[in-house]
N, C-alpha and C. Protein backbone atom coordinates (compact mmCIF):
# COMPACT_ATOMS: atom_id res chain seq x y z
N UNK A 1 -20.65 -11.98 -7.19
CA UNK A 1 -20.86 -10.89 -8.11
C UNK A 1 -20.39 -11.32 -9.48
N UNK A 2 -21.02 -10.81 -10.41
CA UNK A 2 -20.78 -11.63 -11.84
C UNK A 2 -19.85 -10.26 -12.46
N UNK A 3 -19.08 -11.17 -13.41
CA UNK A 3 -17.98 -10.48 -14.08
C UNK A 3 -18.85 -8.94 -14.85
N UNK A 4 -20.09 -9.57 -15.23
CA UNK A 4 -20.56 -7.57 -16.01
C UNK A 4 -20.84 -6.95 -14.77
N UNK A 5 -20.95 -7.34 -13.87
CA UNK A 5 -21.30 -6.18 -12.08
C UNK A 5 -19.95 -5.29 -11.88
N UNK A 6 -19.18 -6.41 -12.40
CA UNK A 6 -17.83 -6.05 -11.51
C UNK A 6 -17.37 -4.65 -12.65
N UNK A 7 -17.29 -5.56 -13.77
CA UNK A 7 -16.94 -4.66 -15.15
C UNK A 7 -17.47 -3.04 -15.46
N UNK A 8 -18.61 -3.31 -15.14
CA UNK A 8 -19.13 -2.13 -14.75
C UNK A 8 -18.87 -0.84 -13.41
N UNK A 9 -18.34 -1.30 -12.58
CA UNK A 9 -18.14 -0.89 -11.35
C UNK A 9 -16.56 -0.35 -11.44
N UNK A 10 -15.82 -1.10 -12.08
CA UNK A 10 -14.50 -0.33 -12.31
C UNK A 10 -15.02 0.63 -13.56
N UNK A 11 -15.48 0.13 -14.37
CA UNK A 11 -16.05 1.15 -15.45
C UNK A 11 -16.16 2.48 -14.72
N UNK A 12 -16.70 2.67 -14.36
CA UNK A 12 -17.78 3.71 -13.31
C UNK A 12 -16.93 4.28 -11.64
N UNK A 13 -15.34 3.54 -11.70
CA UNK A 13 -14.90 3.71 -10.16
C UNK A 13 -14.56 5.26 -9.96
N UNK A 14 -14.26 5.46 -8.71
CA UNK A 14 -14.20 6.86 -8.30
C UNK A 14 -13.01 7.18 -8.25
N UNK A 15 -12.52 8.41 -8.78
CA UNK A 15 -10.83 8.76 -8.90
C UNK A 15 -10.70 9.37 -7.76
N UNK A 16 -9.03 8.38 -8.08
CA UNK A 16 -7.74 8.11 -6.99
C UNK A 16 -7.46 9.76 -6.86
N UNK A 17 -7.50 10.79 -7.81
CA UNK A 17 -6.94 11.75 -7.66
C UNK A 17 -8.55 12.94 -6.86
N UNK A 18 -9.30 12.23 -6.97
CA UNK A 18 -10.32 13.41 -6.24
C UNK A 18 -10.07 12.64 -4.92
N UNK A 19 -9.79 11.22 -4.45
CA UNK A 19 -10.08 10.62 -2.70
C UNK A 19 -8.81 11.60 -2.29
N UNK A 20 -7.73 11.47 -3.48
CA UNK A 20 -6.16 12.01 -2.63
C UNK A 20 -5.65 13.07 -3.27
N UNK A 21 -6.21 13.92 -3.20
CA UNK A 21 -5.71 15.53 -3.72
C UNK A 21 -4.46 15.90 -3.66
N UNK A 22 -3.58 16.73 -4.42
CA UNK A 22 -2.09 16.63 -4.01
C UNK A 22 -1.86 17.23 -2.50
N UNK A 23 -2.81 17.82 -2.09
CA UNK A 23 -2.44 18.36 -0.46
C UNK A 23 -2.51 16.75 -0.19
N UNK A 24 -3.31 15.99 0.15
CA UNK A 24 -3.18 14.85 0.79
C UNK A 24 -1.61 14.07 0.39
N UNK A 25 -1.57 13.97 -0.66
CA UNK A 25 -0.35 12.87 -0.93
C UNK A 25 0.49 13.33 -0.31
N UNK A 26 1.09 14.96 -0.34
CA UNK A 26 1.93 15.18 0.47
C UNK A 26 2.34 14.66 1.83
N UNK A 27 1.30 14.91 2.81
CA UNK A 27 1.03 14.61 3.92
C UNK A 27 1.07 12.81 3.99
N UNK A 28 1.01 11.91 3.06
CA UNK A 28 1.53 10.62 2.77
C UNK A 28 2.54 10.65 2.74
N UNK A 29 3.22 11.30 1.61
CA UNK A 29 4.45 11.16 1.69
C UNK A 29 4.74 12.22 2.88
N UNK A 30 5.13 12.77 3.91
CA UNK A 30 5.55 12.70 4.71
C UNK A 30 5.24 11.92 5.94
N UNK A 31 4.06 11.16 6.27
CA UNK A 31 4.11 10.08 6.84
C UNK A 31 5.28 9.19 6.43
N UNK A 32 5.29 8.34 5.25
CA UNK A 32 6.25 7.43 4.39
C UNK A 32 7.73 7.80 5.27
N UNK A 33 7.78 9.08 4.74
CA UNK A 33 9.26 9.77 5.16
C UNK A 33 9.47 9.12 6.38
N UNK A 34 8.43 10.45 8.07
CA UNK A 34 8.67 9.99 9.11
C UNK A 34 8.99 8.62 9.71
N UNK A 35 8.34 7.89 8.66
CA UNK A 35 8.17 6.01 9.35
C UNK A 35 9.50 5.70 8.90
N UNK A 36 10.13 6.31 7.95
CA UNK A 36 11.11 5.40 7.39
C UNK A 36 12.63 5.80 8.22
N UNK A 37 12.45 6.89 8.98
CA UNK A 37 13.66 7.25 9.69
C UNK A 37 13.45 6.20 10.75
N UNK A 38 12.16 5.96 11.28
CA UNK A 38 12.52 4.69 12.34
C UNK A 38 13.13 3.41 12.14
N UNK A 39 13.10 3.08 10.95
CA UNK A 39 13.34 1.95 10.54
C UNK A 39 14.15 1.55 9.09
N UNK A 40 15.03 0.52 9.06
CA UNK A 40 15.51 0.19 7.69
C UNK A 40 14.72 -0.43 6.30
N UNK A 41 13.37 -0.47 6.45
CA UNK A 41 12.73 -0.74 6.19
C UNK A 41 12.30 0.08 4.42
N UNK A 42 11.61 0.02 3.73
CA UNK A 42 10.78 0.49 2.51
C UNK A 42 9.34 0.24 2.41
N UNK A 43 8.66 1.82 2.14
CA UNK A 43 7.24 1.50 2.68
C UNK A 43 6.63 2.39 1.19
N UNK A 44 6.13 1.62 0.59
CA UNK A 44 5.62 2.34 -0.60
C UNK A 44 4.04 2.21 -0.73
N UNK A 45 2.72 3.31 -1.15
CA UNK A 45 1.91 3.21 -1.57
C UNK A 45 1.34 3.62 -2.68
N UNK A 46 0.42 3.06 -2.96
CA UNK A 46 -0.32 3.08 -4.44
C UNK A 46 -1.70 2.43 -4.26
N UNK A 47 -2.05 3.51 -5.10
CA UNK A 47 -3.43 3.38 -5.17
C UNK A 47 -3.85 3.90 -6.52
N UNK A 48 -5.27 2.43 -7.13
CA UNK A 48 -5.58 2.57 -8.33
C UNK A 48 -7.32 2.64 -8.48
N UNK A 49 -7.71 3.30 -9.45
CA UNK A 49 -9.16 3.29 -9.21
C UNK A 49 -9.80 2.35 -9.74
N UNK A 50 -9.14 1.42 -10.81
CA UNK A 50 -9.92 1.28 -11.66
C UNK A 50 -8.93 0.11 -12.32
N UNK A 51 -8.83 -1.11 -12.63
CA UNK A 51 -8.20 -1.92 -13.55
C UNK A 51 -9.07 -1.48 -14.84
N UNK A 52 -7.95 -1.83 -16.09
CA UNK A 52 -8.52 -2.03 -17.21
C UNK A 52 -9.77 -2.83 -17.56
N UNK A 53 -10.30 -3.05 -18.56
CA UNK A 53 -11.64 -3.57 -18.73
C UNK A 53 -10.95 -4.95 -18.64
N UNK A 54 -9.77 -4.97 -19.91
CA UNK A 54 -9.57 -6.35 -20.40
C UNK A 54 -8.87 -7.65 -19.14
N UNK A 55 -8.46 -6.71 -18.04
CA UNK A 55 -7.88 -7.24 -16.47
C UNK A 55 -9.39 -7.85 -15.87
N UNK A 56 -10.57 -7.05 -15.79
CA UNK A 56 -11.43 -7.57 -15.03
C UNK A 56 -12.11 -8.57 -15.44
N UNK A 57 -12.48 -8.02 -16.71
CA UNK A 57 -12.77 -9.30 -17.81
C UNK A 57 -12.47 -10.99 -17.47
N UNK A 58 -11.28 -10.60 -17.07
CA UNK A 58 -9.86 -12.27 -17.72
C UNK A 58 -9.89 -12.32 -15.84
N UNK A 59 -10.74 -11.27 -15.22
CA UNK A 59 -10.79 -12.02 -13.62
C UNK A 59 -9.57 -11.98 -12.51
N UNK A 60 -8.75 -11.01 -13.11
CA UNK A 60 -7.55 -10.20 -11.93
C UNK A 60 -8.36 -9.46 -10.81
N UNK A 61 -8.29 -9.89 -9.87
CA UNK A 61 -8.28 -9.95 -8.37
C UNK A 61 -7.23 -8.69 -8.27
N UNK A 62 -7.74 -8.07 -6.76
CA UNK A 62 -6.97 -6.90 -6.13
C UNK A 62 -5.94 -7.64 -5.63
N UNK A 63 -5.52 -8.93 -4.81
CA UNK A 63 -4.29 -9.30 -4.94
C UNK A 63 -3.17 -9.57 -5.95
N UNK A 64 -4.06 -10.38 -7.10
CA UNK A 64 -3.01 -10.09 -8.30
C UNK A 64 -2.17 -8.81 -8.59
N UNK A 65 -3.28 -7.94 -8.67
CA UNK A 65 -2.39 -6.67 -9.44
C UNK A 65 -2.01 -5.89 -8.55
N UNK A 66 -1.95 -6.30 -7.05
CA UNK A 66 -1.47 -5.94 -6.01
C UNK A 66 0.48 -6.28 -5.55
N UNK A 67 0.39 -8.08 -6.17
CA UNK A 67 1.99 -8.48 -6.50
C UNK A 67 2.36 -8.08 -8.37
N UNK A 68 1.74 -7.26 -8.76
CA UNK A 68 2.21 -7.13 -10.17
C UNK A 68 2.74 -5.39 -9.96
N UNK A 69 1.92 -4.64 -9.17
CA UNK A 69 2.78 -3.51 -8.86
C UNK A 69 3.97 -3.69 -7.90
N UNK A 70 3.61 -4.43 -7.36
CA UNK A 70 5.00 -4.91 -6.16
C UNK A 70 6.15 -5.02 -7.11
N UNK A 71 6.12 -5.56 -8.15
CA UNK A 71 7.18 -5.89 -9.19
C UNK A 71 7.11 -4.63 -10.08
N UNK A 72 6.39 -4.24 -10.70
CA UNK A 72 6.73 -2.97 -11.07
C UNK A 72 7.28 -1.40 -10.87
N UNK A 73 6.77 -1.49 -9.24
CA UNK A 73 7.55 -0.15 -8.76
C UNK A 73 8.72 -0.69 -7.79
N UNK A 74 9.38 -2.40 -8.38
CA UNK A 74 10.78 -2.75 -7.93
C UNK A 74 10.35 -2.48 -6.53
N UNK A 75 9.45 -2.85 -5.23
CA UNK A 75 9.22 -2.86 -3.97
C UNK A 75 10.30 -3.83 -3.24
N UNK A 76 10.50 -5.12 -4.20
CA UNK A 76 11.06 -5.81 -3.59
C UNK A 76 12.27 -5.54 -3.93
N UNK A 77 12.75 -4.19 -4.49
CA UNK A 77 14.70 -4.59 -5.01
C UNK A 77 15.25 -3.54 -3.82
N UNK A 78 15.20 -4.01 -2.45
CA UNK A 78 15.97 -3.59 -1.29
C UNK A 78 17.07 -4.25 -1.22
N UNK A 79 18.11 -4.02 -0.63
CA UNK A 79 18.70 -4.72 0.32
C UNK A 79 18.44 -5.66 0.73
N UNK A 80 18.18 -5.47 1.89
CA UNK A 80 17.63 -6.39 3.00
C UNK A 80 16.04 -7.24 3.00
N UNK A 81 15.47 -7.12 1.76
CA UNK A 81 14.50 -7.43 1.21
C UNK A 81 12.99 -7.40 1.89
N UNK A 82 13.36 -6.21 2.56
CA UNK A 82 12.27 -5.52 3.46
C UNK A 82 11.20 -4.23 3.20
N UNK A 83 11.02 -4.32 1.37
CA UNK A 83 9.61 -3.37 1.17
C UNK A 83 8.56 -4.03 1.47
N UNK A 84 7.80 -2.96 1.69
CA UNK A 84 6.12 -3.58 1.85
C UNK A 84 5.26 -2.45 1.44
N UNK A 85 4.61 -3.21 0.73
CA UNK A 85 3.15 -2.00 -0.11
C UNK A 85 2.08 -1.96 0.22
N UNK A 86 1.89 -1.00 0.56
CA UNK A 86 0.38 -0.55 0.73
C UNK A 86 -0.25 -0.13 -0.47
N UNK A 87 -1.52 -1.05 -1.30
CA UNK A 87 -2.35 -1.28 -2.37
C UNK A 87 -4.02 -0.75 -1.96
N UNK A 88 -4.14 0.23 -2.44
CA UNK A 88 -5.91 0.32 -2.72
C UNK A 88 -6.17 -0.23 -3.85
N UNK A 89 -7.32 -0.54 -4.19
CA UNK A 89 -7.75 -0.75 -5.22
C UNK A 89 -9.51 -0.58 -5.09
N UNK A 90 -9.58 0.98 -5.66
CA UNK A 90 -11.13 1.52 -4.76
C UNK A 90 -11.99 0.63 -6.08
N UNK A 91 -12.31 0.55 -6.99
CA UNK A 91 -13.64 0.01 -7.81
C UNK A 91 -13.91 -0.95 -7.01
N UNK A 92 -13.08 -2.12 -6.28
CA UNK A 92 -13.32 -3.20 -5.74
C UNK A 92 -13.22 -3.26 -4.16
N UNK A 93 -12.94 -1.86 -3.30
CA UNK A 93 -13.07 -1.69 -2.43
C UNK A 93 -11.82 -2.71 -1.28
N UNK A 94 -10.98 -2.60 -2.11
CA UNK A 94 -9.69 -3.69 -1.50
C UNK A 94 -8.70 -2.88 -1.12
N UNK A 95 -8.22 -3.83 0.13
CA UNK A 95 -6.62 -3.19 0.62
C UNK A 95 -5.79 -4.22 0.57
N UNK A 96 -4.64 -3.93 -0.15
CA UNK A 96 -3.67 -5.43 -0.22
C UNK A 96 -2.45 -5.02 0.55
N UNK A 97 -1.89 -5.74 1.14
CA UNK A 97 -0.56 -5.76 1.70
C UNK A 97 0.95 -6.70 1.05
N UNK A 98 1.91 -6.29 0.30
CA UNK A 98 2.30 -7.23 -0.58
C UNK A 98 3.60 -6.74 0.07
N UNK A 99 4.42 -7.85 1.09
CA UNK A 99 5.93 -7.54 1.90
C UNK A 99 6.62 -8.57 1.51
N UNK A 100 8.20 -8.19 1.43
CA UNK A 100 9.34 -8.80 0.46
C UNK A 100 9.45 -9.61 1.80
N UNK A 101 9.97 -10.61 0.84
CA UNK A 101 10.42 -12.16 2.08
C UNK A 101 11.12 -11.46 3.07
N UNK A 102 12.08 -10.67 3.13
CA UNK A 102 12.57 -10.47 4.61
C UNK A 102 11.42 -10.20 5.84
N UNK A 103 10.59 -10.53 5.57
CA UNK A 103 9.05 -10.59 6.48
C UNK A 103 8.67 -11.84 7.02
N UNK A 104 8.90 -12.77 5.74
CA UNK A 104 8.54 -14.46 6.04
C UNK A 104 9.01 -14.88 7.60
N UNK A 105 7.84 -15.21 8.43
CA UNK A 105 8.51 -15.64 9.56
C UNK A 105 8.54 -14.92 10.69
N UNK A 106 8.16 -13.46 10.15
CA UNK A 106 8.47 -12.17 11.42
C UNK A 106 6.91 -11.38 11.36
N UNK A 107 6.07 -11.68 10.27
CA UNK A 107 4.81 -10.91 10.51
C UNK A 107 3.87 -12.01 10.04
N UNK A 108 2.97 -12.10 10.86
CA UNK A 108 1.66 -13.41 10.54
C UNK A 108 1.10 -12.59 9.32
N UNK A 109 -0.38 -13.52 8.91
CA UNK A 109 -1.02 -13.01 7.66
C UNK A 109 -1.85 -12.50 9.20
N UNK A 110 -2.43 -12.36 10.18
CA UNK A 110 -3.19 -11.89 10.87
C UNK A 110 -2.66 -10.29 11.45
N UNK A 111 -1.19 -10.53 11.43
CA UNK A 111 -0.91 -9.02 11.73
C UNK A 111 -0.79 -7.94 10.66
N UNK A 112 -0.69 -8.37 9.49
CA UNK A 112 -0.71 -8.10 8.26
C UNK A 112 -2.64 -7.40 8.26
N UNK A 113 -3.18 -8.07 8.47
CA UNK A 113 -4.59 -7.79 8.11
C UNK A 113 -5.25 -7.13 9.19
N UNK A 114 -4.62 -6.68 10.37
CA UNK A 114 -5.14 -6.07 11.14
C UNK A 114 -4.59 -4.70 10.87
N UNK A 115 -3.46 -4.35 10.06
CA UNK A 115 -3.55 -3.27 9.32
C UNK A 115 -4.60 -2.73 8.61
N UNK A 116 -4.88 -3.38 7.88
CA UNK A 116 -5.71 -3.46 6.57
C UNK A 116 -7.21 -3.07 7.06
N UNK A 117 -7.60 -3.54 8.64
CA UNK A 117 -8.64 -3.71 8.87
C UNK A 117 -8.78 -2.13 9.66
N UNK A 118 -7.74 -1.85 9.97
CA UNK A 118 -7.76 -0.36 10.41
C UNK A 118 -8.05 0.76 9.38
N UNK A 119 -7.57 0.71 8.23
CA UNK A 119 -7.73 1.19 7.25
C UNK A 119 -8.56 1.28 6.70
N UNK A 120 -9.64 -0.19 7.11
CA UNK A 120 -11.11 -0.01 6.26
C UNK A 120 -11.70 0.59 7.49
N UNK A 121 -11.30 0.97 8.80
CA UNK A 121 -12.01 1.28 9.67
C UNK A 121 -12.52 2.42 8.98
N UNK A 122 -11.41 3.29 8.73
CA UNK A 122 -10.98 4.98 8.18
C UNK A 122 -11.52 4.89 6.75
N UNK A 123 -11.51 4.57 5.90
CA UNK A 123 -12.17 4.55 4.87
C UNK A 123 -13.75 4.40 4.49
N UNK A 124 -13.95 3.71 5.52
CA UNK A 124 -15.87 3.38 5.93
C UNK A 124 -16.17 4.58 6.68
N UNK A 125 -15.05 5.25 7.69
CA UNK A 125 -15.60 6.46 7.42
C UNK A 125 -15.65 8.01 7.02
N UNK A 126 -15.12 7.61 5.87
CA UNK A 126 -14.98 8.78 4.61
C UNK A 126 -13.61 9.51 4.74
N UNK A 127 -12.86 9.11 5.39
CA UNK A 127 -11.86 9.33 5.72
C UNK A 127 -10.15 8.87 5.09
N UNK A 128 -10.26 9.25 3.68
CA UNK A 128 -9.35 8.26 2.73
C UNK A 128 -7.70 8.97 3.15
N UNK A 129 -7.36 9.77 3.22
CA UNK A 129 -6.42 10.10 3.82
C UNK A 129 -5.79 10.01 4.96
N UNK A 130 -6.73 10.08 6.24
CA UNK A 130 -6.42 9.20 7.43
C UNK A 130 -6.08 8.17 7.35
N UNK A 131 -6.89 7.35 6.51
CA UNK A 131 -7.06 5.72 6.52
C UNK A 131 -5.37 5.44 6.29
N UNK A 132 -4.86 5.81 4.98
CA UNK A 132 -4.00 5.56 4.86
C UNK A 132 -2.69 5.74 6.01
N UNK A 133 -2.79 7.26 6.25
CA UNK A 133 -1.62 7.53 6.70
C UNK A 133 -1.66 6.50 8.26
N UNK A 134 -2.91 6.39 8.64
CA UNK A 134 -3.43 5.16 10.00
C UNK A 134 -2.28 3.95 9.02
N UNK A 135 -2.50 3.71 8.54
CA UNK A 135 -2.03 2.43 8.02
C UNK A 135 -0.28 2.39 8.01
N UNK A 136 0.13 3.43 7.21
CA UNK A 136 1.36 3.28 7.23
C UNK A 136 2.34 3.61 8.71
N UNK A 137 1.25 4.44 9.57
CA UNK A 137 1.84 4.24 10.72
C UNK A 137 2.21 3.03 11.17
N UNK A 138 1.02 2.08 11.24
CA UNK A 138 1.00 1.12 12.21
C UNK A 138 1.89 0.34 11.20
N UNK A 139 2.11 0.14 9.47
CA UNK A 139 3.38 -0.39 8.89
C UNK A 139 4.63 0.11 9.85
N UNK A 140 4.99 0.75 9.59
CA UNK A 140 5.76 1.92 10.44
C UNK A 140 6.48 1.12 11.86
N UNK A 141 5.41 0.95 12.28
CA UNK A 141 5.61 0.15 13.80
C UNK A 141 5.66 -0.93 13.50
N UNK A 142 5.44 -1.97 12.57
CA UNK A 142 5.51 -3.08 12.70
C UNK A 142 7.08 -2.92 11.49
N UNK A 143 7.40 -2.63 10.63
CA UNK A 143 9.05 -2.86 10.64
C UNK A 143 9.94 -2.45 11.48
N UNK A 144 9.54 -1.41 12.14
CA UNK A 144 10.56 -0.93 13.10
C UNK A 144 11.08 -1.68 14.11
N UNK A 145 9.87 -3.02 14.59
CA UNK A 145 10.05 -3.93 15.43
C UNK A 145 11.32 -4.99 14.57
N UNK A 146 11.15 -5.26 13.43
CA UNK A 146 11.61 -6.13 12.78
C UNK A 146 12.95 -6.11 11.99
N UNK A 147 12.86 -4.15 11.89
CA UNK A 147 14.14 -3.65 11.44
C UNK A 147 14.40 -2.36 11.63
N UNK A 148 14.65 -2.20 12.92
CA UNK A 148 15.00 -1.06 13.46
C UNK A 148 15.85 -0.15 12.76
N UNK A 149 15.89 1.33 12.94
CA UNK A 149 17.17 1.38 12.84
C UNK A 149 18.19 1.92 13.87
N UNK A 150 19.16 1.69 13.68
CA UNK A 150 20.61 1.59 14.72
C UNK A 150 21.29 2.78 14.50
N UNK A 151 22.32 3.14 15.79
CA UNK A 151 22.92 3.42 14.91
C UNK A 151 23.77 3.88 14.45
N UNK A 152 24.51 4.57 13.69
CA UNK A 152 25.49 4.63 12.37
C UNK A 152 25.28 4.03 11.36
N UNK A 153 23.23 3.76 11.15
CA UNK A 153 22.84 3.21 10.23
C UNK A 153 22.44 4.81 9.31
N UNK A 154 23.01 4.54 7.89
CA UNK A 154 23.25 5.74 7.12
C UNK A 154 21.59 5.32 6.38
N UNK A 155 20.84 6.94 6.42
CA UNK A 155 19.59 6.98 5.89
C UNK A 155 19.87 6.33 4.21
N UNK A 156 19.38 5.55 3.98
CA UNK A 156 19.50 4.89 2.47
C UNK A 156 17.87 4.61 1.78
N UNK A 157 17.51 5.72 1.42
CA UNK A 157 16.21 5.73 1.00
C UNK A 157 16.52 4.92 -0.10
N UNK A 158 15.79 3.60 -0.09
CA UNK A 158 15.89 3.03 -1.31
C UNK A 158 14.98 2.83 -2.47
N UNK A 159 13.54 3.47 -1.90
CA UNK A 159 12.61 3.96 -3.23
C UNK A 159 11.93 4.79 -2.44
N UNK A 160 11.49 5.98 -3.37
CA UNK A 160 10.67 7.05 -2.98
C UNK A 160 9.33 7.18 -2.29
N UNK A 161 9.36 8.01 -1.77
CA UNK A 161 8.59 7.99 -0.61
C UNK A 161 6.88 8.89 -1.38
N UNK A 162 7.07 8.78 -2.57
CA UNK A 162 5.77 9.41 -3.00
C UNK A 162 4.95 8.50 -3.32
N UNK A 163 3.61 8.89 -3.27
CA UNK A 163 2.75 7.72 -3.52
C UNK A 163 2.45 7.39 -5.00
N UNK A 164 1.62 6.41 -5.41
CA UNK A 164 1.79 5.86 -7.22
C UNK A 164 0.16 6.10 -7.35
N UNK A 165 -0.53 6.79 -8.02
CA UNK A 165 -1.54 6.34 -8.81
C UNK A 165 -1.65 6.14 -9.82
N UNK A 166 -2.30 5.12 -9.93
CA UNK A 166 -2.09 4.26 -11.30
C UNK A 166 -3.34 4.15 -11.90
């Protein structure tokens, strides 16, 4: 696909705030919530409709600006260096998964993407709110394996459990 297809297509993408209405986000963020009492873990999402012109232009990829929000909404400043983000990025029809090194070693790129692939299940079929909250479940379950919580482990929400549109 050539850079004016693409340019055009975020030009033209469909808003984050009509797929996720504030009734929906809620219901995200209380997924977020529920998952996070299982686990010590940080589970943040965001979702954007649309990069700037001058981003698509210069050829930023949904992974790029997938580790550039990772750094901006501080995903990785845990503790235990165990956030992980869940990234839409609808003009380009992408799901990114971007998890702080305390992951390296404990989740393949295949279990990683079989998230992702659930999510496009739910999204292919019109289903943008499922999709997600499908997703952060099965996040959900896969830190909980990796970082349970114990316990007299004190709830330490370490970033908010609301979602980002950007």
């Amino acid at each position: 696909m050539g850079r004016l297809q693409r340019l055009i297509r975020h030009l033209f993408a469909p808003s984050s705030r009509r797929r996720f209405p504030a009734d929906s986000l809620q219901r995200i963020t209380r997924a977020i919530a529920d998952g996070e009492r299982r686990h010590r873990g940080e589970i943040c999402f965001a979702v954007e409709s649309a990069l700037a012109p001058g981003l698509v232009w210069r050829g930023v990829d949904a992974r790029a600006e997938a580790l550039d929000v990772f750094a901006r909404l501080r995903v990785w400043d845990t503790a235990a260096n165990n956030g992980v983000l869940l990234y839409l990025l609808l003009a380009d029809h992408r799901i990114e998964i971007v998890a702080d090194r305390g992951f390296d070693g404990r989740v393949s790129e295949e279990q990683w993407r079989g998230v992702c692939q659930l999510i496009e299940n739910r999204l292919r079929a019109g289903e943008p709110e499922a999709a997600v909250v499908a997703g952060i479940e099965a996040l959900s379950d896969m830190v909980a394996r990796h970082f349970p919580r114990e316990d007299g482990d004190i709830d330490a929400n370490e970033l908010p459990d609301d979602p980002h549109l950007l």
